[in-house]
C-alpha atoms as a PDB file:
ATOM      1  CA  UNK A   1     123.847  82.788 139.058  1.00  0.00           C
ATOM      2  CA  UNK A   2     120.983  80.856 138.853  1.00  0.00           C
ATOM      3  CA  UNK A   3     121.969  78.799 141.947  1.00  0.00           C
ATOM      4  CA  UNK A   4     122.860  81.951 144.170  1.00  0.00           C
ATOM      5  CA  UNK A   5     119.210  83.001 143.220  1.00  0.00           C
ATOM      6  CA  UNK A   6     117.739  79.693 144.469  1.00  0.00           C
ATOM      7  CA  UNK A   7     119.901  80.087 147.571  1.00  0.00           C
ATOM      8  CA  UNK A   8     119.248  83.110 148.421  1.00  0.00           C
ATOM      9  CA  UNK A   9     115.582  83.236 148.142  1.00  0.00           C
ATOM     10  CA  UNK A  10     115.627  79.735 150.465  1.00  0.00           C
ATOM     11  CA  UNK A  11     118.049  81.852 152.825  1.00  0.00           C
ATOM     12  CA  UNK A  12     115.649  84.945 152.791  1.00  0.00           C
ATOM     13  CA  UNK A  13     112.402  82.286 153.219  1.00  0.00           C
ATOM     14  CA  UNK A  14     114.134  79.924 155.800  1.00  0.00           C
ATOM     15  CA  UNK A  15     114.650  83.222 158.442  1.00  0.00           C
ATOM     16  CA  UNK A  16     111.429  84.490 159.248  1.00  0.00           C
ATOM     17  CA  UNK A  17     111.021  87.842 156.574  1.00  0.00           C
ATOM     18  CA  UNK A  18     107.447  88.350 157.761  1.00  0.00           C
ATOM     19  CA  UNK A  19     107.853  88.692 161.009  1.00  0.00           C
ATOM     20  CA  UNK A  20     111.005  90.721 161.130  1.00  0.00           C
ATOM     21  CA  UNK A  21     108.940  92.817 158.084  1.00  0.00           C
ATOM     22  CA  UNK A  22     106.165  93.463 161.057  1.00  0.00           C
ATOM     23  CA  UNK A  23     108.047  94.651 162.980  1.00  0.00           C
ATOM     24  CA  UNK A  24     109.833  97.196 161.297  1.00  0.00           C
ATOM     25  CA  UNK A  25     106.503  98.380 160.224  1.00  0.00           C
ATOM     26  CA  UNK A  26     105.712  98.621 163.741  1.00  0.00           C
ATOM     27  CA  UNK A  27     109.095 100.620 164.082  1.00  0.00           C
ATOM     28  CA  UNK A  28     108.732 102.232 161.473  1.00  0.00           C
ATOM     29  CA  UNK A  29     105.174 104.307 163.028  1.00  0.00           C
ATOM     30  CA  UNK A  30     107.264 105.625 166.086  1.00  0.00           C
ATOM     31  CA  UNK A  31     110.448 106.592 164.318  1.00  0.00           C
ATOM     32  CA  UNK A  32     108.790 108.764 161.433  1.00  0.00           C
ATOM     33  CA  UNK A  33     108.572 111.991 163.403  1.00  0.00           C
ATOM     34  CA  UNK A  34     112.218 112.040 164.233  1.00  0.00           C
ATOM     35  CA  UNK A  35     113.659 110.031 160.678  1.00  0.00           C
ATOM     36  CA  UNK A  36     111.013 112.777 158.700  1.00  0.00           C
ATOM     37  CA  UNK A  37     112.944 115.721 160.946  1.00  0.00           C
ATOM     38  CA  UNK A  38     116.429 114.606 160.678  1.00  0.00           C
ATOM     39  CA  UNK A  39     116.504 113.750 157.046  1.00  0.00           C
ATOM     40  CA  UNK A  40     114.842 117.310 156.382  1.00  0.00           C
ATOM     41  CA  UNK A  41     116.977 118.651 158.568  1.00  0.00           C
ATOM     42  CA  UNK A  42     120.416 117.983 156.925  1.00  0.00           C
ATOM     43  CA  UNK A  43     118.892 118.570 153.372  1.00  0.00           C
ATOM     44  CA  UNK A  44     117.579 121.774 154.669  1.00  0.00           C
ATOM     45  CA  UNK A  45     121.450 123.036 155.012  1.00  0.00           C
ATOM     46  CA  UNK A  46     121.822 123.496 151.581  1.00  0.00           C
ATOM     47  CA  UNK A  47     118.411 124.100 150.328  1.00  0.00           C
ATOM     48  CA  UNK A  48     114.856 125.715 151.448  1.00  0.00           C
ATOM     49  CA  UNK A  49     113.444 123.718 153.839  1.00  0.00           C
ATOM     50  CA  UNK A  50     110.237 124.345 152.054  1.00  0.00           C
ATOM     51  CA  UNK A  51     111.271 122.828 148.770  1.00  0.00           C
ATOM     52  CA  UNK A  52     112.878 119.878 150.862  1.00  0.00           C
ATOM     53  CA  UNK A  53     109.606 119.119 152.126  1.00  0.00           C
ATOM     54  CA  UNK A  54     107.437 119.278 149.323  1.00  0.00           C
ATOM     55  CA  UNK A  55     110.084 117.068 147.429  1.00  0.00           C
ATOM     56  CA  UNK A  56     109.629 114.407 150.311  1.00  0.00           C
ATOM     57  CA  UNK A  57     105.914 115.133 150.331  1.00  0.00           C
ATOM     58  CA  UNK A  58     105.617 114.628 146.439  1.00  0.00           C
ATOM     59  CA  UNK A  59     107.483 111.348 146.860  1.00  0.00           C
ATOM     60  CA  UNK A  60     104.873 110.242 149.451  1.00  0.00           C
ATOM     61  CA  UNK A  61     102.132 111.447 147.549  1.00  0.00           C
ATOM     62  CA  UNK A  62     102.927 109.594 144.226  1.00  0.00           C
ATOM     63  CA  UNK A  63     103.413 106.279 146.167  1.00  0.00           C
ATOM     64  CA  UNK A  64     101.036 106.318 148.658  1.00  0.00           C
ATOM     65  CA  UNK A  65      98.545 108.906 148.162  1.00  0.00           C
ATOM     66  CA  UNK A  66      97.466 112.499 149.245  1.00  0.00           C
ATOM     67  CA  UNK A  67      96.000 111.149 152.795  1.00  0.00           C
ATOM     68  CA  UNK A  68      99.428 109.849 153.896  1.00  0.00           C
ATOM     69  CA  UNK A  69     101.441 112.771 152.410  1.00  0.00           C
ATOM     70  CA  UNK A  70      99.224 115.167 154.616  1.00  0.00           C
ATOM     71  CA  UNK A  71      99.530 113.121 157.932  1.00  0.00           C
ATOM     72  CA  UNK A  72     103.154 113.257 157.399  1.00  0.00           C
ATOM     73  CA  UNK A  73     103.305 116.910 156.394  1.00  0.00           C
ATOM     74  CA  UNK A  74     101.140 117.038 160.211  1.00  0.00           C
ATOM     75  CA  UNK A  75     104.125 115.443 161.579  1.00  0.00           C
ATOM     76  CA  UNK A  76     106.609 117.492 160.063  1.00  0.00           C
ATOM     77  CA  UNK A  77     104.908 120.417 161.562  1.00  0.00           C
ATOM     78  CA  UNK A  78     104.626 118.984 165.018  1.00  0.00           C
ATOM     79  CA  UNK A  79     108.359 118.001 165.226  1.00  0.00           C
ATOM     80  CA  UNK A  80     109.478 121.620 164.778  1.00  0.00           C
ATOM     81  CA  UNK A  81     110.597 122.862 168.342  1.00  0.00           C
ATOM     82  CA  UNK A  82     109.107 126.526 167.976  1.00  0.00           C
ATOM     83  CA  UNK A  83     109.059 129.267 171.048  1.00  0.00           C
ATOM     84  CA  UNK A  84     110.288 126.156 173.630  1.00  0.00           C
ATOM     85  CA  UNK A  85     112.413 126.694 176.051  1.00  0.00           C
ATOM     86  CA  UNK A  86     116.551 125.277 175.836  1.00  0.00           C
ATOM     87  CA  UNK A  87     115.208 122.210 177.861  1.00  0.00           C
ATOM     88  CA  UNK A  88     112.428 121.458 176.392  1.00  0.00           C
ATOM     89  CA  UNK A  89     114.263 121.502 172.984  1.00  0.00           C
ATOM     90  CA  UNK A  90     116.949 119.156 174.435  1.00  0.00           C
ATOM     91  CA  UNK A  91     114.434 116.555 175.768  1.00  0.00           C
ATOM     92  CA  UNK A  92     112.145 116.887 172.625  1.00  0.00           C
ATOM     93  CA  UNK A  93     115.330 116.193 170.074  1.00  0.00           C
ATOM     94  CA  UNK A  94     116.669 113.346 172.459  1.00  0.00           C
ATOM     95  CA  UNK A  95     113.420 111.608 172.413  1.00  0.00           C
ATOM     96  CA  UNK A  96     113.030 112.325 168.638  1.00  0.00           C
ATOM     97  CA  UNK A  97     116.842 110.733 168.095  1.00  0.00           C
ATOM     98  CA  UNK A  98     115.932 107.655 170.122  1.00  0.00           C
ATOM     99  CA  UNK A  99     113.036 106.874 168.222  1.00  0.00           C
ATOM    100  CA  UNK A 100     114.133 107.733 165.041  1.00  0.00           C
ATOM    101  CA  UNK A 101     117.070 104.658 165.163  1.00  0.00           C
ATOM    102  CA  UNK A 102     114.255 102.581 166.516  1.00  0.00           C
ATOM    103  CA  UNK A 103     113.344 101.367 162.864  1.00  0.00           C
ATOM    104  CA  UNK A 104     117.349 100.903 162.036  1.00  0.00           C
ATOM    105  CA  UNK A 105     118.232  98.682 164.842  1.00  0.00           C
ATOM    106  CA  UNK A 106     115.299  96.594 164.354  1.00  0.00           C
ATOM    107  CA  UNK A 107     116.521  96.053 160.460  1.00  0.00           C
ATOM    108  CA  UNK A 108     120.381  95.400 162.421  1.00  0.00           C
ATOM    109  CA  UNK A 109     118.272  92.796 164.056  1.00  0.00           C
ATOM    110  CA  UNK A 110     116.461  91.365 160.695  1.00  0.00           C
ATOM    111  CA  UNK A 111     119.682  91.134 159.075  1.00  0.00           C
ATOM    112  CA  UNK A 112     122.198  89.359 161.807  1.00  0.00           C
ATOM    113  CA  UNK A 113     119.613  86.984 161.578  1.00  0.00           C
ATOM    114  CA  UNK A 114     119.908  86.403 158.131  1.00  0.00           C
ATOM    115  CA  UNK A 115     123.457  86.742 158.463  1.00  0.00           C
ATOM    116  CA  UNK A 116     123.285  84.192 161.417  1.00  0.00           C
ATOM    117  CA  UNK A 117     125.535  86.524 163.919  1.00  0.00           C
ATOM    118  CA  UNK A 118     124.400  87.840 167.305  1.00  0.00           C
ATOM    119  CA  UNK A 119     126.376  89.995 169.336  1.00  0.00           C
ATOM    120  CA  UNK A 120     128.554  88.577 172.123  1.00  0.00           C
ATOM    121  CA  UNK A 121     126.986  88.464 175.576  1.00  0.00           C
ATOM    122  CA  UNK A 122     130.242  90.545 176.936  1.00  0.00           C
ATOM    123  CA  UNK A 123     129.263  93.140 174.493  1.00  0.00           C
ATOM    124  CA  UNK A 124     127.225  95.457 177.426  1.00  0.00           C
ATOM    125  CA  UNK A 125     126.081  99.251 177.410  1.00  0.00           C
ATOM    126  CA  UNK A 126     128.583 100.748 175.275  1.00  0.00           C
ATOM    127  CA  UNK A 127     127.503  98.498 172.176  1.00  0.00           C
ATOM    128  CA  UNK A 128     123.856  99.585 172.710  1.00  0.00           C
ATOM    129  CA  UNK A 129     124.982 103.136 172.309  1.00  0.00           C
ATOM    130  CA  UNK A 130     127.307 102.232 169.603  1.00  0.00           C
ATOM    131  CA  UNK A 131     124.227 100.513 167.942  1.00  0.00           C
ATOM    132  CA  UNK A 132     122.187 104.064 168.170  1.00  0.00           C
ATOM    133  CA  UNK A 133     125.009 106.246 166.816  1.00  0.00           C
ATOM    134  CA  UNK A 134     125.944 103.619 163.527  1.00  0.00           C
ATOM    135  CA  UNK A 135     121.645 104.313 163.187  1.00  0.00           C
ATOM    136  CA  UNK A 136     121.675 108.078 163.275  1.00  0.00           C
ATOM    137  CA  UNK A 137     125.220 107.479 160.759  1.00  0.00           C
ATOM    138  CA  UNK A 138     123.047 105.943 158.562  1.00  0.00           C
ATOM    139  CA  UNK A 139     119.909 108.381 159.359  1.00  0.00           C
ATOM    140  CA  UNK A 140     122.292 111.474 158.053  1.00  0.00           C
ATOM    141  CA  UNK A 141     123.419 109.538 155.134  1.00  0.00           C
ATOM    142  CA  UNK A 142     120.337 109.018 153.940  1.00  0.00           C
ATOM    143  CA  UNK A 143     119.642 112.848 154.539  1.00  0.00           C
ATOM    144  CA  UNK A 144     123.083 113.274 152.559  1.00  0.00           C
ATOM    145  CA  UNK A 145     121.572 111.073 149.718  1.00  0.00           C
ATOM    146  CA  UNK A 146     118.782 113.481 149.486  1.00  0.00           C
ATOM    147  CA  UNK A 147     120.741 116.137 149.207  1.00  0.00           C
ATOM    148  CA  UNK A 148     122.715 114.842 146.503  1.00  0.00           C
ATOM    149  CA  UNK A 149     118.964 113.795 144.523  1.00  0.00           C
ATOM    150  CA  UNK A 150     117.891 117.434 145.526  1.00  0.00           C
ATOM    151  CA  UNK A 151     121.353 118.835 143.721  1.00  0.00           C
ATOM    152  CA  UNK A 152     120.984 116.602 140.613  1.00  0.00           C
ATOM    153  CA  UNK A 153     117.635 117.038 139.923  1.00  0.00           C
ATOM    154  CA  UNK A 154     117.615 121.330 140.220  1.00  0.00           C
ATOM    155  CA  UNK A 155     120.437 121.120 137.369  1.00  0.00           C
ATOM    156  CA  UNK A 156     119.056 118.849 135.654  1.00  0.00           C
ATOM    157  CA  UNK A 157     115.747 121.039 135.495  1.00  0.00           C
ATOM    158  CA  UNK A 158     117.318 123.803 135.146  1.00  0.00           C
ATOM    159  CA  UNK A 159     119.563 122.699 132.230  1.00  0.00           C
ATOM    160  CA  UNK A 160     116.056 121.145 130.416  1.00  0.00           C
ATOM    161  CA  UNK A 161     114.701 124.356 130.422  1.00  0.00           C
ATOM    162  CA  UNK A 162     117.195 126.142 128.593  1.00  0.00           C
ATOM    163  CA  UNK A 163     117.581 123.008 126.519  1.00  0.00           C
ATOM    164  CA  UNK A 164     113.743 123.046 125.393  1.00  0.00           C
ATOM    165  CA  UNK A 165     114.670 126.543 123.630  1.00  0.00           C
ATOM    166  CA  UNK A 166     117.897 124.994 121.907  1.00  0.00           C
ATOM    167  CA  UNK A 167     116.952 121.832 120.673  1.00  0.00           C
ATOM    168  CA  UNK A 168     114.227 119.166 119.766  1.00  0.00           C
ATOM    169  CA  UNK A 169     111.843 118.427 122.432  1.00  0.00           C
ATOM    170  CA  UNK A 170     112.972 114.259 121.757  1.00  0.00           C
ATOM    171  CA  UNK A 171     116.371 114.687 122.929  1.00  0.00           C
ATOM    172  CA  UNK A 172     115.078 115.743 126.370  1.00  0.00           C
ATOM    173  CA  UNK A 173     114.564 112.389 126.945  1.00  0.00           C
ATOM    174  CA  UNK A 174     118.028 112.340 127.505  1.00  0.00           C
ATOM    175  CA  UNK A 175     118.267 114.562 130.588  1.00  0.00           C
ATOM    176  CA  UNK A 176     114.885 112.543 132.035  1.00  0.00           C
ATOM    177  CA  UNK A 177     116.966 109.376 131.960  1.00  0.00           C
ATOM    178  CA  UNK A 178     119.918 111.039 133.645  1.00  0.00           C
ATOM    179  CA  UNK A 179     117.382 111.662 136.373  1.00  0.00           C
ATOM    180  CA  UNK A 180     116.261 108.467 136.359  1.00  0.00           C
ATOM    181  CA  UNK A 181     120.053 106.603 136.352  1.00  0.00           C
ATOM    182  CA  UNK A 182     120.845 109.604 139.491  1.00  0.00           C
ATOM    183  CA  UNK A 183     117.367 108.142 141.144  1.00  0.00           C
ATOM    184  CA  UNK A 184     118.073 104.039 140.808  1.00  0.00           C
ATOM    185  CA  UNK A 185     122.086 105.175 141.627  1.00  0.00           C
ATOM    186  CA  UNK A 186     121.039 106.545 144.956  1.00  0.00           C
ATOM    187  CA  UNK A 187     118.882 104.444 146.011  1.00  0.00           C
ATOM    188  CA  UNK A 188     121.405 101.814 144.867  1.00  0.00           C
ATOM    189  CA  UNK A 189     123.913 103.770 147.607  1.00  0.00           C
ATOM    190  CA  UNK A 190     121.058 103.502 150.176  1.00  0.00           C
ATOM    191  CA  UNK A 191     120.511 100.126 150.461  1.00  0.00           C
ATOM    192  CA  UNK A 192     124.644  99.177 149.974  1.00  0.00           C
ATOM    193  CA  UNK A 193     125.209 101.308 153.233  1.00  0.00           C
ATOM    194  CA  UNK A 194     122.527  99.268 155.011  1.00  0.00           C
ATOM    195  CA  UNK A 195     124.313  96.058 153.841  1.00  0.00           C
ATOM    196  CA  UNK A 196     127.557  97.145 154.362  1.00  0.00           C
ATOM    197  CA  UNK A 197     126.860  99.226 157.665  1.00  0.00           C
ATOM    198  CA  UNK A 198     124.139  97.736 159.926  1.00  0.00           C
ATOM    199  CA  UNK A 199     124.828  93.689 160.093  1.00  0.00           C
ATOM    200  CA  UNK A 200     127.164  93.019 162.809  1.00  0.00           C
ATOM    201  CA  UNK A 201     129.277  90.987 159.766  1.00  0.00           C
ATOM    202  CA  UNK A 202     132.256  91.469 157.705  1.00  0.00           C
ATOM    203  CA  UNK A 203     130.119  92.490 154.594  1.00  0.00           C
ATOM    204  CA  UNK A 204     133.241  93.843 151.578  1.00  0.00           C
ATOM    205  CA  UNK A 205     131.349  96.844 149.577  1.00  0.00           C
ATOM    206  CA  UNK A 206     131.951  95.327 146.369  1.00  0.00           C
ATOM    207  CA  UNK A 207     129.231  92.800 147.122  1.00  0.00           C
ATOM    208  CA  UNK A 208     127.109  94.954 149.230  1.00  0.00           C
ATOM    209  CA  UNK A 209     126.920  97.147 145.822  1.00  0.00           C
ATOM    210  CA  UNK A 210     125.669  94.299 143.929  1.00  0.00           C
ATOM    211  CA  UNK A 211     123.291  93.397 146.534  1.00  0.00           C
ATOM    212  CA  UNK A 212     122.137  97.707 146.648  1.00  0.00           C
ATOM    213  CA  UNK A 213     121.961  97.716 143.102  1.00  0.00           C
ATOM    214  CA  UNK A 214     119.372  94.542 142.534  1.00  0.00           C
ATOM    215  CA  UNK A 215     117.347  95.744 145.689  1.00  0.00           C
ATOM    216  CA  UNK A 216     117.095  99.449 144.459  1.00  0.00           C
ATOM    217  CA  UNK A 217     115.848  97.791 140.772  1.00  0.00           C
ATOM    218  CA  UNK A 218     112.981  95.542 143.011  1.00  0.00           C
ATOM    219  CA  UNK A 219     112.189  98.587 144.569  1.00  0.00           C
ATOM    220  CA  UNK A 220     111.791 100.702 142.036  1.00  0.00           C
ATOM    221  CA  UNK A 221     109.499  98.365 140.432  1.00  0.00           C
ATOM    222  CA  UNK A 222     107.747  97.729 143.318  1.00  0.00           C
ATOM    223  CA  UNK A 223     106.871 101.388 144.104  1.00  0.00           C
ATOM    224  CA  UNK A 224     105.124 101.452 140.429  1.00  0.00           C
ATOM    225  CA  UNK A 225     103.349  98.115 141.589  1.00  0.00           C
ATOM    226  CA  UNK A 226     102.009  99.444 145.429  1.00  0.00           C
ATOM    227  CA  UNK A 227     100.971 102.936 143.956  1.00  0.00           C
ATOM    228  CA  UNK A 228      99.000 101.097 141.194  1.00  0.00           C
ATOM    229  CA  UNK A 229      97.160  98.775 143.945  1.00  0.00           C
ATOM    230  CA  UNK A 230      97.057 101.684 146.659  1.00  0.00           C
ATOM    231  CA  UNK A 231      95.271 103.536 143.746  1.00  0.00           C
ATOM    232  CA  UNK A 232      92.685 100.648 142.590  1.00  0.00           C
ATOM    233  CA  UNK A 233      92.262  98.637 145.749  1.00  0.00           C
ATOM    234  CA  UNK A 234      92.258 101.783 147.941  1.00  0.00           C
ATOM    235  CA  UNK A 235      93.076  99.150 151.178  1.00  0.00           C
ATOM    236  CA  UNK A 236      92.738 102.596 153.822  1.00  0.00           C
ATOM    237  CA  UNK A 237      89.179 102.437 152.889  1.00  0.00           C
ATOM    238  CA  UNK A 238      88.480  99.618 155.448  1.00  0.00           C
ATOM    239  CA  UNK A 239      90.395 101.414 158.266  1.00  0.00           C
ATOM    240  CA  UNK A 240      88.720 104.727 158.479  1.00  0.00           C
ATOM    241  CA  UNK A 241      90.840 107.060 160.506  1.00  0.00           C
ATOM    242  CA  UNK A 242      93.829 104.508 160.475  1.00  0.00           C
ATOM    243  CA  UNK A 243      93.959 104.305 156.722  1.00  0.00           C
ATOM    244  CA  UNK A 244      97.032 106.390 156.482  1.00  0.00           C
ATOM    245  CA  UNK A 245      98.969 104.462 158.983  1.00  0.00           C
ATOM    246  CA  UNK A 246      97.880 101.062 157.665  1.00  0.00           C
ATOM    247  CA  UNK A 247      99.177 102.040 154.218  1.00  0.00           C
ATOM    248  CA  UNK A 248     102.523 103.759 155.615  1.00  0.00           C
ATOM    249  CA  UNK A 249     103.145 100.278 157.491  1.00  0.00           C
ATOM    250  CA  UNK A 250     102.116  98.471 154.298  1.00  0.00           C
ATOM    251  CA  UNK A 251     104.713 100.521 152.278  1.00  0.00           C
ATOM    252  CA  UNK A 252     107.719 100.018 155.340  1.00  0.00           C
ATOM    253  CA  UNK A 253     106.812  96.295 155.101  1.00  0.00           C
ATOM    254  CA  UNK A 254     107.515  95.848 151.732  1.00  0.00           C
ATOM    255  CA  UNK A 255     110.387  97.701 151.072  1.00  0.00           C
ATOM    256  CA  UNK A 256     111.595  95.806 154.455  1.00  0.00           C
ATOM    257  CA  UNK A 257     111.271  91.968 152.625  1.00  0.00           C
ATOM    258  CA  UNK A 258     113.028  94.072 149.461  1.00  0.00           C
ATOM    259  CA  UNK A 259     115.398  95.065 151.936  1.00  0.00           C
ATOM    260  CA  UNK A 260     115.909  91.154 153.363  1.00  0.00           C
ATOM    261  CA  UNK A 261     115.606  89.497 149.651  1.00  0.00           C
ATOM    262  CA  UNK A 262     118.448  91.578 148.488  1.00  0.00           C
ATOM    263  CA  UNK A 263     120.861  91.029 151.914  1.00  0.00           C
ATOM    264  CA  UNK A 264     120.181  87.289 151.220  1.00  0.00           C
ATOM    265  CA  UNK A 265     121.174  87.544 147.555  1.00  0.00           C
ATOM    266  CA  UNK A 266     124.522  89.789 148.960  1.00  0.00           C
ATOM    267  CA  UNK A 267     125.281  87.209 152.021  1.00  0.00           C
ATOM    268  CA  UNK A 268     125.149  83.947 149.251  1.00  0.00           C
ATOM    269  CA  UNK A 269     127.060  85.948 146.453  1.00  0.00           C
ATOM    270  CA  UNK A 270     129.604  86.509 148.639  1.00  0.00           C
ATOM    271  CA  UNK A 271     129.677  83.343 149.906  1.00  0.00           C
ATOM    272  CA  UNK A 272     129.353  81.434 146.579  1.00  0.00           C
ATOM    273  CA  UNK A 273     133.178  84.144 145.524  1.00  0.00           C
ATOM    274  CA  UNK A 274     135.080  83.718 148.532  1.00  0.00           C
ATOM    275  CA  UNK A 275     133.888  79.932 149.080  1.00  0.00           C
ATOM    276  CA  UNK A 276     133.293  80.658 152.801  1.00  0.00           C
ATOM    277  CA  UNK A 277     130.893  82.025 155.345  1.00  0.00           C
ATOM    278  CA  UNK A 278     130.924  85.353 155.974  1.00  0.00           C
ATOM    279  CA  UNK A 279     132.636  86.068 158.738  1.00  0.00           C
ATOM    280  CA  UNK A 280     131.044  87.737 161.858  1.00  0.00           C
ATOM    281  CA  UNK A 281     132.355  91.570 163.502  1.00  0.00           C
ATOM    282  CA  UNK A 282     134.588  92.078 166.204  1.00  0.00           C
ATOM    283  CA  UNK A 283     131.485  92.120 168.518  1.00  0.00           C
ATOM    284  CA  UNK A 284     129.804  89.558 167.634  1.00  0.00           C
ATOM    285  CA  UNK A 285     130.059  85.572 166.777  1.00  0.00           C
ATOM    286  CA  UNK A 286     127.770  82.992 164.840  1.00  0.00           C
ATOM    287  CA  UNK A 287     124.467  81.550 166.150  1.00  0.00           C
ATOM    288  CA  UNK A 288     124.784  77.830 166.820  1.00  0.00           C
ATOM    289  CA  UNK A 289     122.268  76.393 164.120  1.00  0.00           C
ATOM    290  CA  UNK A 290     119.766  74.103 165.648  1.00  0.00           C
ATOM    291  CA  UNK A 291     119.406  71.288 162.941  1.00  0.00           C
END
């Protein structure tokens, strides 16, 4: 174990994370109107739309602070379609698909690289609009995965509320770890789809889950870590007006090199079992290493 660890921190160094982690921060700026809509959107079939959004908003707001959580509550608000007419509500939900798979096919980029696959040159039009729809896929999924957090955590409130007139205060603990296990679980999911979805490689789900579930655990961590800096250094400070967009792209470009440190450790675990490379999609082939 400790050699795939070595390996795949040398992989994840060796390709570039920086500059693929730019720009999906870059990305990351023009797809939030549509990503924030869409996700909110397919929650929003089941529940209010009002307690979706506050839920995201919360989330926002414990991580990166009340400035960002309003600019993207702005957003929110802006990306409705209100009293439009049929075509103006066609074009404004194209353009808001288009950009919101921006920031997904940019990480499809980061990680072919890391996989070392590219598509094949014969692979024309058709792929590119493949490309898009496997990004929205992954766009509702995530919006699924909400749901699902949404469901678990109304029981489990509920269910703690009746339990705090049953029984000792202490053994609520219990249900608050449930929450917590549902939390790391789905974003576990999350970032196993990404593996196991987005690279143009042959990626089995059995290692793509052991990949999610030690990139969900850096996460995690790391989201105590930023909001703990974001609260003490206050970095927005120095950016005035921009301070809510240079902290959003700080945020996207962290959990990006998560994102790339735990493909790498999936890509050399699998590797290191099956004693060969992984092999590339139907689409696609290996890039000739230049050594």
């Amino acid at each position: 174990m400790k050699k795939i660890i070595y390996k795949s921190l040398e992989d994840w160094y060796e390709h570039d994370p920086f500059t693929h982690c730019a720009a999906a921060a870059y990305y990351a700026i023009f797809s939030l109107p549509g990503l924030t809509f869409i996700i909110i959107a397919t929650a929003a079939l089941f529940f209010d739309q009002q307690r979706v959004e506050d839920v995201v908003l919360g989330h926002i707001q414990n991580v990166l602070g009340s400035e960002v959580a309003q600019s993207v509550d702005k957003i929110i608000d802006r990306t409705q379609t209100g009293k439009r007419d049929i075509w103006a509500m066609v074009a404004g939900l194209g353009t808001l698909l288009f950009g919101a798979t921006g920031l997904f096919i940019q990480l499809q980029r980061s990680l072919n690289n890391l996989w070392e696959v590219e598509i094949k040159q014969s692979a024309g039009f058709m792929q590119f609009l493949q490309d898009r729809a496997t990004s929205l896929g992954v766009i509702l999924a995530i919006g699924f995965l909400l749901l699902t957090s949404l469901s678990v955590t109304a029981l489990l409130t509920i269910l703690g509320d009746w339990l705090l007139t049953q029984i000792p205060a202490i053994l609520l603990l219990i249900i608050y770890g449930i929450n917590a296990v549902v939390s790391f679980v789905i974003t576990a999911c999350l970032f196993a789809l990404i593996f196991r979805i987005l690279p143009d490689a042959r990626v089995e789900w059995r290692y793509a889950l052991i990949g999610g579930a030690l990139s969900a655990l850096l996460f995690i961590i790391g989201e105590y870590g930023l909001a703990y800096y974001f609260n003490i250094a206050r970095p927005q400070s120095a950016f005035g007006a921009a301070g809510s967009i240079v902290l959003l792209m700080i945020w996207v470009f962290y959990s990006c090199m998560i994102l790339l440190i735990g493909a790498a450790f999936t890509k050399n675990i699998a590797e290191e079992t099956q004693g060969y490379e992984t092999p590339p999609s139907d689409i696609a082939t290996k890039k000739i290493r230049k050594d």
